[in-house]
N, C-alpha and C. Protein backbone atom coordinates (compact mmCIF):
# COMPACT_ATOMS: atom_id res chain seq x y z
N UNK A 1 -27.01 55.85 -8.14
CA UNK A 1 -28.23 55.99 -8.91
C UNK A 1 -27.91 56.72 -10.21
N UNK A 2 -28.77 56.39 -11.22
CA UNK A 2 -28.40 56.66 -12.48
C UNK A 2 -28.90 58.36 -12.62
N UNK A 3 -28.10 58.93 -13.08
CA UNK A 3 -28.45 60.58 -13.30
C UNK A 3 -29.27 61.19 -13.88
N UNK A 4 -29.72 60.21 -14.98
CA UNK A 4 -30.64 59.97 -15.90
C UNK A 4 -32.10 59.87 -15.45
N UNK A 5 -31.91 59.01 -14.47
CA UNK A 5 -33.57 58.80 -13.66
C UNK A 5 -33.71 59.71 -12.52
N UNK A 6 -34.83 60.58 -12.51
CA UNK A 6 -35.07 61.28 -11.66
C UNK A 6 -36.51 60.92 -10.49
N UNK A 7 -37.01 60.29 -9.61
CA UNK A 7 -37.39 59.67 -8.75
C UNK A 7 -38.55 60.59 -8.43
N UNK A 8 -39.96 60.37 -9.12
CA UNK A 8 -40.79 61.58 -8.74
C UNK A 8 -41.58 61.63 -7.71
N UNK A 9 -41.61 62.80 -7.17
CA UNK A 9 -41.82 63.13 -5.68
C UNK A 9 -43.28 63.02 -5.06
N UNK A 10 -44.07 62.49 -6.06
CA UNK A 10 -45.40 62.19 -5.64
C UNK A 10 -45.70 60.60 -5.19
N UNK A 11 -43.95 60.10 -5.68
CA UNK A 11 -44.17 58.80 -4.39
C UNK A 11 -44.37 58.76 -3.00
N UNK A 12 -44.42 57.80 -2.39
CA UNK A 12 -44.27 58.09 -1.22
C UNK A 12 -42.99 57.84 -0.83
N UNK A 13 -42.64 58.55 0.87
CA UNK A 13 -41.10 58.05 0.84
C UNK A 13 -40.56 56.73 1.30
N UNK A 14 -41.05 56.05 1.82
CA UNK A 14 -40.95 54.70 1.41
C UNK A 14 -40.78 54.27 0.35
N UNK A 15 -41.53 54.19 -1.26
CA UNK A 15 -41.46 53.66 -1.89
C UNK A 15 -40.88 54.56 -2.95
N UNK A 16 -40.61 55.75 -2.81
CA UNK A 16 -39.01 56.98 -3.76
C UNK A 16 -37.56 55.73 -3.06
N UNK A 17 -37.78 55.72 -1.89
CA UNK A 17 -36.36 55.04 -1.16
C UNK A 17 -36.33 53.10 -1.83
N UNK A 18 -37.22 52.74 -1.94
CA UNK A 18 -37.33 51.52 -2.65
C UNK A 18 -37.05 51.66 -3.66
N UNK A 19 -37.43 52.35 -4.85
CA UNK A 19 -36.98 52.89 -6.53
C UNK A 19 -35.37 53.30 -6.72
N UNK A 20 -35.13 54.02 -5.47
CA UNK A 20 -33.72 54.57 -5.36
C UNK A 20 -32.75 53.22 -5.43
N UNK A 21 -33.14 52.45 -4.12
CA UNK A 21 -32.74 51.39 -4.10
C UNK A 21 -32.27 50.54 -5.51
N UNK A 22 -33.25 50.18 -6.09
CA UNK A 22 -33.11 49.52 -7.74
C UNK A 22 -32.12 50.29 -8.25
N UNK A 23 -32.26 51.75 -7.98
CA UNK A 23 -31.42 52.19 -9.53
C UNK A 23 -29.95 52.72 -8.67
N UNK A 24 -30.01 52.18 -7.56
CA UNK A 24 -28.05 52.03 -7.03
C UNK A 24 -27.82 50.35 -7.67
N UNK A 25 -28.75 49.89 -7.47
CA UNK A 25 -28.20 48.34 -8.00
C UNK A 25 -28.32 48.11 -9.35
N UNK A 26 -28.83 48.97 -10.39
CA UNK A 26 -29.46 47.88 -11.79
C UNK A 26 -29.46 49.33 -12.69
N UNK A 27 -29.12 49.26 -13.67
CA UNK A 27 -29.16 50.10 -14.75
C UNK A 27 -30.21 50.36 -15.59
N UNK A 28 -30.83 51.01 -15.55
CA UNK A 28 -32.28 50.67 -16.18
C UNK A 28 -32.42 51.47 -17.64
N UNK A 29 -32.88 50.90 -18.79
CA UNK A 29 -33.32 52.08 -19.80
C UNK A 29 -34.09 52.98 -19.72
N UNK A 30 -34.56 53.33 -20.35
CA UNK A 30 -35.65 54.51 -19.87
C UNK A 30 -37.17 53.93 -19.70
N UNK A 31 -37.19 53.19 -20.58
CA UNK A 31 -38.38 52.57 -20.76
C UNK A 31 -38.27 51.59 -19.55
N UNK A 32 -37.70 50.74 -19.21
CA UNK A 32 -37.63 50.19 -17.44
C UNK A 32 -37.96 51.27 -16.67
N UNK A 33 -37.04 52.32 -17.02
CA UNK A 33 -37.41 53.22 -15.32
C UNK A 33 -39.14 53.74 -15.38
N UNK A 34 -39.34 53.78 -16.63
CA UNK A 34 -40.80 54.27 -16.63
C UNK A 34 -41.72 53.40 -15.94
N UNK A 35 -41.38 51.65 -16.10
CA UNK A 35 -42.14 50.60 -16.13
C UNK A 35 -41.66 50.64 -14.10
N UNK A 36 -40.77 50.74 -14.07
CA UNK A 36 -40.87 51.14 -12.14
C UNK A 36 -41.53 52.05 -12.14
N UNK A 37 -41.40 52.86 -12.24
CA UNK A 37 -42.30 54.59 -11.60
C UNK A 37 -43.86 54.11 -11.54
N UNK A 38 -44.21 53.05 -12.72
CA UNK A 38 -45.72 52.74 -12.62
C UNK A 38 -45.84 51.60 -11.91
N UNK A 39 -45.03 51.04 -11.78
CA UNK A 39 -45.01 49.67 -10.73
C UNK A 39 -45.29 50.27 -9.23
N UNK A 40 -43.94 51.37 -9.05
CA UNK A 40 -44.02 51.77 -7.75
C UNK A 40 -45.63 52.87 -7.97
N UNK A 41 -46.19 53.37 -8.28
CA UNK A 41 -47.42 53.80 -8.43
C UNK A 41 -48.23 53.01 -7.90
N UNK A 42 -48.19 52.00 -8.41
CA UNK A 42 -49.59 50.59 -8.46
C UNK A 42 -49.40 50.41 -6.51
N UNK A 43 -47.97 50.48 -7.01
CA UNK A 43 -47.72 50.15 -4.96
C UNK A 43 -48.94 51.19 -3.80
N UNK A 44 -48.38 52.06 -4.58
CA UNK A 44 -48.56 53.39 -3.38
C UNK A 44 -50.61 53.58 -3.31
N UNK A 45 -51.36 53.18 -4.94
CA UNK A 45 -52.47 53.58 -4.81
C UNK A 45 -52.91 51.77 -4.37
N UNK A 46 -52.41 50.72 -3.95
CA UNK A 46 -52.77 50.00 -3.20
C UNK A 46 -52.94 50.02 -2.06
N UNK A 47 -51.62 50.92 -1.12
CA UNK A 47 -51.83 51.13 -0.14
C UNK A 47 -52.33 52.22 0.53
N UNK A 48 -52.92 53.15 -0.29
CA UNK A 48 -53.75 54.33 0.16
C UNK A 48 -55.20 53.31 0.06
N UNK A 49 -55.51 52.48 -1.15
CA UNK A 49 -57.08 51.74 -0.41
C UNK A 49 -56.79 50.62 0.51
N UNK A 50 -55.79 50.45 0.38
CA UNK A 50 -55.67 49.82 1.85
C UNK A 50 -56.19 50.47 3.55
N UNK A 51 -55.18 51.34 3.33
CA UNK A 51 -54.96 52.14 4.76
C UNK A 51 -56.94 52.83 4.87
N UNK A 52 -57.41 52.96 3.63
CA UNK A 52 -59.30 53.94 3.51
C UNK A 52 -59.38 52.68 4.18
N UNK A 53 -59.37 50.83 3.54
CA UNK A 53 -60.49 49.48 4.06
C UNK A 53 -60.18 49.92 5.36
N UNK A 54 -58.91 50.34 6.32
CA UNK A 54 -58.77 49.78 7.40
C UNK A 54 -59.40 50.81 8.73
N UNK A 55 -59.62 52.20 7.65
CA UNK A 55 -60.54 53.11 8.00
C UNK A 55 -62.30 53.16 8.20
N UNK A 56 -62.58 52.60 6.85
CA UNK A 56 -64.04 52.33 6.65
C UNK A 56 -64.27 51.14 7.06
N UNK A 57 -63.42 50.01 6.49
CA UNK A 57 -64.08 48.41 6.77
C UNK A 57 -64.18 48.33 5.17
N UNK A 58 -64.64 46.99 5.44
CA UNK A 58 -64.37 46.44 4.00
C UNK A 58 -65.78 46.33 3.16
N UNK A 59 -67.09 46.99 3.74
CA UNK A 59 -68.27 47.19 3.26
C UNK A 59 -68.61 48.47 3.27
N UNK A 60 -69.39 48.74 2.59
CA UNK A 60 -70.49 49.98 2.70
C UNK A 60 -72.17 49.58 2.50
N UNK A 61 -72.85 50.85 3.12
CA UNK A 61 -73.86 50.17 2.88
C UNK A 61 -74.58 50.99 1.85
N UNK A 62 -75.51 50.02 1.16
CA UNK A 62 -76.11 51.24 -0.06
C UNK A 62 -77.31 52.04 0.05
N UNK A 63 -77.83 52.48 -1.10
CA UNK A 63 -78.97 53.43 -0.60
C UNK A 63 -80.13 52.58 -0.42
N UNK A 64 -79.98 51.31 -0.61
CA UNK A 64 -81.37 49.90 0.16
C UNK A 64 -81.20 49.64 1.02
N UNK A 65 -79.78 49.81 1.36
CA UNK A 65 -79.18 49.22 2.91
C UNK A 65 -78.51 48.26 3.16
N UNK A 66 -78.51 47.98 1.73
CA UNK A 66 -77.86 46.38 1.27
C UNK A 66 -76.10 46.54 1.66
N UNK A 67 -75.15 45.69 2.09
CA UNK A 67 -73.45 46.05 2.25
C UNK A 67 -73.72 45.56 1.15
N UNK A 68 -72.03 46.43 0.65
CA UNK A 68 -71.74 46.06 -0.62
C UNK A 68 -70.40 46.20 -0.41
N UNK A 69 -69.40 45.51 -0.93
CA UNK A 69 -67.93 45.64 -1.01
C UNK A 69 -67.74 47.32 -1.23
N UNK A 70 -66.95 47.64 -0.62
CA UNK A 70 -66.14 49.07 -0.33
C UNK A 70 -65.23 49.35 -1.98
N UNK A 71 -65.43 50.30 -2.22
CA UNK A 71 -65.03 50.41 -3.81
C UNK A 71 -62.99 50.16 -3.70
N UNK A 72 -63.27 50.45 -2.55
CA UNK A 72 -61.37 50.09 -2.22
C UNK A 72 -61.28 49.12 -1.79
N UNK A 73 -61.86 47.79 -2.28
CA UNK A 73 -61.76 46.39 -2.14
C UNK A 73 -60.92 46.56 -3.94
N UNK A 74 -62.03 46.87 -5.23
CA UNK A 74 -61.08 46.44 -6.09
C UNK A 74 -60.01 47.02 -6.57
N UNK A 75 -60.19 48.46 -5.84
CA UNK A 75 -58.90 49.54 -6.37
C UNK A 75 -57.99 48.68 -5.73
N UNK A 76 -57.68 48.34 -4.01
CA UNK A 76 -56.33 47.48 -3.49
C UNK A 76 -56.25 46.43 -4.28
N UNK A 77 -57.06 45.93 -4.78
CA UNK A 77 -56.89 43.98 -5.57
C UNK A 77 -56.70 44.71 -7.19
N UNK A 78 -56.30 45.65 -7.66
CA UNK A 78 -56.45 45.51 -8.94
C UNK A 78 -54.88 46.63 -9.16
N UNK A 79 -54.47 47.37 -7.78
CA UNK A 79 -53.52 48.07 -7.88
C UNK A 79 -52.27 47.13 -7.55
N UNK A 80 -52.68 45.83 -6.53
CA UNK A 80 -52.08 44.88 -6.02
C UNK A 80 -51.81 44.01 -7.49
N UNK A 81 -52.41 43.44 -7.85
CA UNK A 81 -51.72 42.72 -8.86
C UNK A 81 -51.05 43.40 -10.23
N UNK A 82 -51.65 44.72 -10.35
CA UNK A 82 -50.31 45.57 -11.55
C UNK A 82 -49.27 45.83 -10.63
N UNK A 83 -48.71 45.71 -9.71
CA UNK A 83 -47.46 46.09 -8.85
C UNK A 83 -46.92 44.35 -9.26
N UNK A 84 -47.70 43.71 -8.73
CA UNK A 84 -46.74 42.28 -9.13
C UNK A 84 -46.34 41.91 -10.19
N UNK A 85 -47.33 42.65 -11.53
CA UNK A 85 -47.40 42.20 -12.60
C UNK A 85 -45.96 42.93 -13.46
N UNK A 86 -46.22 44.31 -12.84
CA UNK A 86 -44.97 45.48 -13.16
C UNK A 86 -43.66 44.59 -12.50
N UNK A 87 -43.61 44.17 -11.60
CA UNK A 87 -42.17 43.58 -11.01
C UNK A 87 -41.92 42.30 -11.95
N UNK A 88 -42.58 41.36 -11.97
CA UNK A 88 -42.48 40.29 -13.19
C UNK A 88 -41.67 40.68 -14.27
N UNK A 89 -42.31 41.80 -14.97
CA UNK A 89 -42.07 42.11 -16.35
C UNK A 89 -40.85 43.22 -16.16
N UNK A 90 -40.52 43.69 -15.19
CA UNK A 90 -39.30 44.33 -14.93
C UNK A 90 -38.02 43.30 -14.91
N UNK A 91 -38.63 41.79 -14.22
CA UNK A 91 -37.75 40.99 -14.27
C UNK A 91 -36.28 41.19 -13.78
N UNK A 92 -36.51 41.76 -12.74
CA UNK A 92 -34.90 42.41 -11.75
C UNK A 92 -34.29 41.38 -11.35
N UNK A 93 -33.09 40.78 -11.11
CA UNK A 93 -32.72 39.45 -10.30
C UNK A 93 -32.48 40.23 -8.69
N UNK A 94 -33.25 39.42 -7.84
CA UNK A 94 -32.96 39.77 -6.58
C UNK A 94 -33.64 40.71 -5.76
N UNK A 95 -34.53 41.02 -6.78
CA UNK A 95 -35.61 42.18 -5.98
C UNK A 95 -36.85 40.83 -5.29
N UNK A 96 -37.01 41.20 -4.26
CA UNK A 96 -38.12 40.60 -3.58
C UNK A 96 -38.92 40.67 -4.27
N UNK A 97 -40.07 39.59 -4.33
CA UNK A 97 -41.08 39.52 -4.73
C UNK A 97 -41.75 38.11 -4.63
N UNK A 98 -43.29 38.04 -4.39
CA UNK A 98 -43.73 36.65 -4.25
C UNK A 98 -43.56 35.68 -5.79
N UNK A 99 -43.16 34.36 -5.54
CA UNK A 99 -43.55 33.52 -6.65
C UNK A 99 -44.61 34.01 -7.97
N UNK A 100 -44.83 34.38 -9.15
CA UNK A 100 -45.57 34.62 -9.99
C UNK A 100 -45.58 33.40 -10.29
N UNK A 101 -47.21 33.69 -10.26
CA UNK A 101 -48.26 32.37 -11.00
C UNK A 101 -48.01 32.10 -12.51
N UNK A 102 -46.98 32.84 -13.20
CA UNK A 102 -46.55 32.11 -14.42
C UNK A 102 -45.34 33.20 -14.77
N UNK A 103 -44.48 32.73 -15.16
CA UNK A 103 -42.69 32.94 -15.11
C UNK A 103 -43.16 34.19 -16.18
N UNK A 104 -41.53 35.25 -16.17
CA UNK A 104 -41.77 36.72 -16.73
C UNK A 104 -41.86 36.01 -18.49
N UNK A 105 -42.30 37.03 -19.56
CA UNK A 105 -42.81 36.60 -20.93
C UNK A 105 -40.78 36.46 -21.52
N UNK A 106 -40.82 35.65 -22.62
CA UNK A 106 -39.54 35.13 -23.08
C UNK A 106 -39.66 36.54 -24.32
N UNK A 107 -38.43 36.92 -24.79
CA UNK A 107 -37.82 37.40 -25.67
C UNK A 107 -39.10 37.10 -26.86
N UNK A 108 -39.12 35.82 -27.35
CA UNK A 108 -40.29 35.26 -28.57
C UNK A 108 -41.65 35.31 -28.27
N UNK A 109 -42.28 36.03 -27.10
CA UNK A 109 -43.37 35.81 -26.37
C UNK A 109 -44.34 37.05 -27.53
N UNK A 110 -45.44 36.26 -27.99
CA UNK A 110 -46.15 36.93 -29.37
C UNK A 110 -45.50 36.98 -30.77
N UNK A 111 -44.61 36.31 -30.83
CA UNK A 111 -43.77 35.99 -32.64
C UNK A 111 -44.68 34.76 -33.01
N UNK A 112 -44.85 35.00 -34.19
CA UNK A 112 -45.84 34.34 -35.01
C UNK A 112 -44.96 33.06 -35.39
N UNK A 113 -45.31 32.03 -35.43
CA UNK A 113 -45.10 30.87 -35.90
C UNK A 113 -45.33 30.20 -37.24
């Protein structure tokens, strides 16, 4: 691991040991390691509203009585796709990850024509 990157401890340890992982394999600039630390972030506050849905359920009810989606329906769906979106644009070869619905941005991606 690079000496340079220091692995901050408000991850969880699962996902400090996943980050570690990357930076025994891949050299990162600084600006990469930043773009993990918030990737692995997106991870960790997905699965804290995860682990609340599986606590509460995936409704609440309101002050009419009406259910309404559990506010950690869009925190997991919105922390879930900046973790995929952060791995894309990290663009690692060989790090797991599902198929992205459209390939990482090219070098020319926003140059004016």
């Amino acid at each position: 691991m690079a000496a340079k990157h220091r692995v901050p401890d408000h991850l969880r340890p699962e996902t400090r040991k996943w980050v570690k992982g990357i930076l025994a394999e891949y050299e990162l600039e600084s600006h990469h390691f930043r773009q993990l630390v918030k990737t692995s972030e997106a991870w960790d506050r997905s699965e804290q509203a995860r682990e609340i849905l599986v606590k509460d359920g995936l409704t609440v009810v309101d002050r009419y009585g009406t259910p309404k989606a559990h506010p950690c329906v869009g925190i997991e769906r919105d922390s879930r796709t900046a973790f995929f979106r952060g791995l894309r644009e990290l663009a690692l070869d060989g790090v797991d990850a599902p198929d992205a619905p459209r390939p990482p941005r090219t070098a020319d991606y926003g140059a004016r024509r």
